[in-house]
N, C-alpha and C. Protein backbone atom coordinates (compact mmCIF):
# COMPACT_ATOMS: atom_id res chain seq x y z
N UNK A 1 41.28 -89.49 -11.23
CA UNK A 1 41.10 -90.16 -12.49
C UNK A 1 40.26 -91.40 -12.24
N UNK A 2 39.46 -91.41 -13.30
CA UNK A 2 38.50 -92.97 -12.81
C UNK A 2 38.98 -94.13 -13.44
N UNK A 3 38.66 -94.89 -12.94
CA UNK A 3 39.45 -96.12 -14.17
C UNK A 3 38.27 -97.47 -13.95
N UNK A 4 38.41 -97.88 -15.35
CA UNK A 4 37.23 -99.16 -15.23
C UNK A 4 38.30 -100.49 -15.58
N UNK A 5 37.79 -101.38 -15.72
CA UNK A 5 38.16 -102.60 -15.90
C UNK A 5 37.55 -103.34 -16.81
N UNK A 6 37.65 -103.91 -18.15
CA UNK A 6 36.84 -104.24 -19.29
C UNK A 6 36.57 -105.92 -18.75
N UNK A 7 36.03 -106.52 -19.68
CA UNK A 7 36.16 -108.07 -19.94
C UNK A 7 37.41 -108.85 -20.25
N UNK A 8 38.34 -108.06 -20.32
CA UNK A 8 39.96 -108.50 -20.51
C UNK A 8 40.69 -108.36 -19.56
N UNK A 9 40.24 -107.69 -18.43
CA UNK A 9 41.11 -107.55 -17.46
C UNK A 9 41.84 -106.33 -17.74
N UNK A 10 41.81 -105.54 -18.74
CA UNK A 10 43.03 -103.89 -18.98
C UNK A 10 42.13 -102.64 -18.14
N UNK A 11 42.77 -102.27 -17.59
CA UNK A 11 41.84 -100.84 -16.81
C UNK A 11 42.18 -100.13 -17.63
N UNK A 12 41.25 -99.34 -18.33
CA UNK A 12 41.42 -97.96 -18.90
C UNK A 12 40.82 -96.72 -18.14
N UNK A 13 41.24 -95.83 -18.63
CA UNK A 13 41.14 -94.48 -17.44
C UNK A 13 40.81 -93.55 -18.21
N UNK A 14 39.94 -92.85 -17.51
CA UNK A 14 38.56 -91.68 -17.98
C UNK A 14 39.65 -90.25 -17.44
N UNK A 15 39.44 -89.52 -17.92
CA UNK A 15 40.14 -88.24 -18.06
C UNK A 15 38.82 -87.39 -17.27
N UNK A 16 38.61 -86.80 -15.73
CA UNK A 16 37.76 -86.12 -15.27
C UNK A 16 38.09 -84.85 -15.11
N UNK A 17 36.89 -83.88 -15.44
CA UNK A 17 36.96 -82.42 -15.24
C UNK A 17 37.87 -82.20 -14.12
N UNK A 18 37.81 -82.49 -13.29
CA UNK A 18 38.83 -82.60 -11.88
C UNK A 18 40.31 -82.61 -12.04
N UNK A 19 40.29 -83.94 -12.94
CA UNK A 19 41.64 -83.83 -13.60
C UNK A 19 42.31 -82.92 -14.31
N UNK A 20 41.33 -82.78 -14.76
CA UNK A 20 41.65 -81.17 -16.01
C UNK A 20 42.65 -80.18 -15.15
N UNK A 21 41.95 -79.70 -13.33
CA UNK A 21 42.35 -78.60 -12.53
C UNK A 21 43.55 -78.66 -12.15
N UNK A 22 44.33 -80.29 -12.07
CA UNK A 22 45.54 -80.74 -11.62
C UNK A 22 46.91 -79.98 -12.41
N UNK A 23 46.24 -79.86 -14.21
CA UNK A 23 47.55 -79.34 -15.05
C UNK A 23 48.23 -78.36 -14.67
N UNK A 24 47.77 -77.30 -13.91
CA UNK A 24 48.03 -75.90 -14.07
C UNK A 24 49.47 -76.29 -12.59
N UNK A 25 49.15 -77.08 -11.81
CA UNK A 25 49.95 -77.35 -10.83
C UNK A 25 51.50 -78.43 -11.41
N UNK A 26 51.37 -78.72 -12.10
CA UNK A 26 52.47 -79.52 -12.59
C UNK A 26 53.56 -78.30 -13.62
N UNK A 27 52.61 -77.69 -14.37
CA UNK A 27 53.04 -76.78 -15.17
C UNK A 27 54.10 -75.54 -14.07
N UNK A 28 53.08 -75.14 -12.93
CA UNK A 28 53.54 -74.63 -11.90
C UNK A 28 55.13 -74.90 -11.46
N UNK A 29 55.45 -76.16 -11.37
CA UNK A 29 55.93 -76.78 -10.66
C UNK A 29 57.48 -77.11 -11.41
N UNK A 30 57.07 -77.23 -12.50
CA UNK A 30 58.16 -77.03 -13.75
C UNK A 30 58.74 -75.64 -13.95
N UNK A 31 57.83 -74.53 -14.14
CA UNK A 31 58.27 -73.19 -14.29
C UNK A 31 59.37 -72.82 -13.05
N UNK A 32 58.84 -73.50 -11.49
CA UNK A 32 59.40 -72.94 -10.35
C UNK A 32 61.07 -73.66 -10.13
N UNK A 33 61.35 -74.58 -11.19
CA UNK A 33 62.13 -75.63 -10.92
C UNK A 33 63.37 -74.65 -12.25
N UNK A 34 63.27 -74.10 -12.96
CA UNK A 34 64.30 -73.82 -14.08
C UNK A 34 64.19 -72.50 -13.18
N UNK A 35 65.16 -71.53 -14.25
CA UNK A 35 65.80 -69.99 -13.88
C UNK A 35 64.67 -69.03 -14.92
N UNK A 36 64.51 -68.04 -14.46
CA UNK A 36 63.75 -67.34 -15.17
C UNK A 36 63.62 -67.29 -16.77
N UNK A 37 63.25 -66.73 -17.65
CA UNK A 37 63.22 -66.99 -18.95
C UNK A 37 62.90 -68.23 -19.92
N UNK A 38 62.79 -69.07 -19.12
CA UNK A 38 61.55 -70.50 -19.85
C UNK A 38 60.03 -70.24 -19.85
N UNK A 39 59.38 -70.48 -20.83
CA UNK A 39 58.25 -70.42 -21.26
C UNK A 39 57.28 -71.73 -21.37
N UNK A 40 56.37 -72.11 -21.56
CA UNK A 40 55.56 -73.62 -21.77
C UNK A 40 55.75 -73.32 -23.26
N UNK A 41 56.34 -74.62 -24.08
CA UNK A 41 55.96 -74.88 -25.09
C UNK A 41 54.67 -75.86 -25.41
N UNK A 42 54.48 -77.14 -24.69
CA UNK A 42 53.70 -78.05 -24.59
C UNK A 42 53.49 -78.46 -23.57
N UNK A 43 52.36 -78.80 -23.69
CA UNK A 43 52.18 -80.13 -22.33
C UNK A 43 51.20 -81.53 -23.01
N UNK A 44 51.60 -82.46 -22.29
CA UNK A 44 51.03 -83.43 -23.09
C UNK A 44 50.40 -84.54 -21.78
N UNK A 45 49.72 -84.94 -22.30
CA UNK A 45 48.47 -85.78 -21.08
C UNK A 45 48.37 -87.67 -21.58
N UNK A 46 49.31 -88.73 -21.05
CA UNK A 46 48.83 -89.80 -22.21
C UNK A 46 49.15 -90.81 -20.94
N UNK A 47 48.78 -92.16 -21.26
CA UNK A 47 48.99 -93.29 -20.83
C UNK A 47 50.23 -94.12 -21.13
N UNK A 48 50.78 -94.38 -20.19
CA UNK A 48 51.89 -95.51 -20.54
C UNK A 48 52.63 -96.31 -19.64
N UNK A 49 52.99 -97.69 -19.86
CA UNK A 49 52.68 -98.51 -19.21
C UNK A 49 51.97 -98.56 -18.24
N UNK A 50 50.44 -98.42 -18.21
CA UNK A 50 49.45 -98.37 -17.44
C UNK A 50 50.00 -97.22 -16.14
N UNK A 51 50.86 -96.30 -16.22
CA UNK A 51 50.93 -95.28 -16.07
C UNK A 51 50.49 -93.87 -16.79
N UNK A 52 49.81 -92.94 -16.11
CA UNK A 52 49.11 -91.99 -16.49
C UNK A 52 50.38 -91.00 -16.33
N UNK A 53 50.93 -90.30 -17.45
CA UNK A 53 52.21 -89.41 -17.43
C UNK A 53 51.85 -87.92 -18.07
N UNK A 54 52.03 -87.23 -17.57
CA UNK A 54 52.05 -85.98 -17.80
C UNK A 54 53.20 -84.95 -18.02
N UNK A 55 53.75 -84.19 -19.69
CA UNK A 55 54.92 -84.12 -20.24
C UNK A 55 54.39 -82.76 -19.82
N UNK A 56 55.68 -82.17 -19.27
CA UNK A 56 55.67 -80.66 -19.24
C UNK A 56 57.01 -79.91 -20.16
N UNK A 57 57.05 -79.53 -21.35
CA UNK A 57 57.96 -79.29 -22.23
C UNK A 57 58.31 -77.66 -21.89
N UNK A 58 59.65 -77.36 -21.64
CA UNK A 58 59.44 -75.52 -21.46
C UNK A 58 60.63 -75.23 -22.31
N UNK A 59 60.79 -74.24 -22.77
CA UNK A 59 61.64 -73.59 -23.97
C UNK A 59 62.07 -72.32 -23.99
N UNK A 60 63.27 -71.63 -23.62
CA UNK A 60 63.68 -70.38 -23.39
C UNK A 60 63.74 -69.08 -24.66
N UNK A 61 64.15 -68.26 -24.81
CA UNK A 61 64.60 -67.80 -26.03
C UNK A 61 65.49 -68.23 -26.90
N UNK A 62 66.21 -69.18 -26.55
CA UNK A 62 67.84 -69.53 -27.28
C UNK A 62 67.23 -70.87 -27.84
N UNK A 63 66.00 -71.64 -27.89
CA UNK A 63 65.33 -72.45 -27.91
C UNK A 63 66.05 -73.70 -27.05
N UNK A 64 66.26 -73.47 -26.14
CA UNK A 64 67.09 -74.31 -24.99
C UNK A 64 65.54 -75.05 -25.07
N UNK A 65 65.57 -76.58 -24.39
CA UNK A 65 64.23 -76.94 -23.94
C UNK A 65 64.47 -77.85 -22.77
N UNK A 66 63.36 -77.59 -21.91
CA UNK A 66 63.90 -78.82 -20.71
C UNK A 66 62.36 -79.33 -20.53
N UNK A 67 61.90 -81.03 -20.65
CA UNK A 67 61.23 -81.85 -20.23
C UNK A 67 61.24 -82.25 -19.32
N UNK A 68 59.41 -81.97 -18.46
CA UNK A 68 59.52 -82.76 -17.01
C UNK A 68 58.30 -84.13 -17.51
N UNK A 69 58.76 -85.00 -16.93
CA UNK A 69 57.58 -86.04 -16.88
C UNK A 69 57.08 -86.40 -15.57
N UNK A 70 55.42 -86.35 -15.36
CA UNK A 70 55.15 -86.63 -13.97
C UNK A 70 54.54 -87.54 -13.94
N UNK A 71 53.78 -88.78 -12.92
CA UNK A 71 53.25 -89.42 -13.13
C UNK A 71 52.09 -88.89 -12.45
N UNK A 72 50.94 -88.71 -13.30
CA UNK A 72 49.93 -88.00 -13.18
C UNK A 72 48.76 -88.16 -11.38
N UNK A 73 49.11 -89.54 -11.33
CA UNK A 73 48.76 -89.80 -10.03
C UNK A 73 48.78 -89.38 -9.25
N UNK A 74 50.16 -89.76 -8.75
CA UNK A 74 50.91 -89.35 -7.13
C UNK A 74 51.88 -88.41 -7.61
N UNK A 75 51.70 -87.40 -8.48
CA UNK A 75 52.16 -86.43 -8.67
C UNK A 75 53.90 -86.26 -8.54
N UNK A 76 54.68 -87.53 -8.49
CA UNK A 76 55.78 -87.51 -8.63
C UNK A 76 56.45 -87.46 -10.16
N UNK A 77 57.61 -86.41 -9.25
CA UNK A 77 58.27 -86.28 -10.82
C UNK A 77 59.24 -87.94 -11.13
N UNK A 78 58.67 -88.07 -12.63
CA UNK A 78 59.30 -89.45 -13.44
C UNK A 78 60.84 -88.95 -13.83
N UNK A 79 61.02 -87.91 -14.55
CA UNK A 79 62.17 -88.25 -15.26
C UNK A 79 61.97 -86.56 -15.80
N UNK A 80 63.20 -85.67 -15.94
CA UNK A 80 63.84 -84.59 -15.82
C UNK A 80 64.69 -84.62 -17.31
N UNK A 81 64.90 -83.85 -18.12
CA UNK A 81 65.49 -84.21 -19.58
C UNK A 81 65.76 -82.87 -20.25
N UNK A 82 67.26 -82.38 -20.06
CA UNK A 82 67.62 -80.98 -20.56
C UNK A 82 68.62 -81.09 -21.82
């Protein structure tokens, strides 16, 4: 991810094709972590507190849902939510 630095001092961060290739591995990584029969409902890509977080939402038939949050960086999982 690139990130610039304005006249205010806030780094904002550029979203690179590169980045794009990273999703499929987080998504991965969520599917391998529940029991068979979860599906991707969403995934979501955003900034917060100058953390770059990446929501992996999965949803079974019974509409069970379990949220992973990663921090898009260093690819650690944030926070787990069933």
């Amino acid at each position: 991810m690139k990130t610039e630095q304005d006249d205010d001092n806030i780094t904002e961060g550029e979203i690179l094709k590169g980045d794009l290739a990273k999703i499929p591995d987080f998504i991965g990584r969520s599917l391998d972590d529940v029991k068979s029969g979860f599906t991707v409902k969403e995934w979501e890509l955003k900034v917060k507190k100058d953390r770059t977080i990446i929501k992996v939402e999965l949803v079974d038939s019974t509409n069970r849902d379990i949220e992973y949050k990663y921090d898009f960086i260093t690819a650690d999982l944030v926070e787990k939510d069933m």
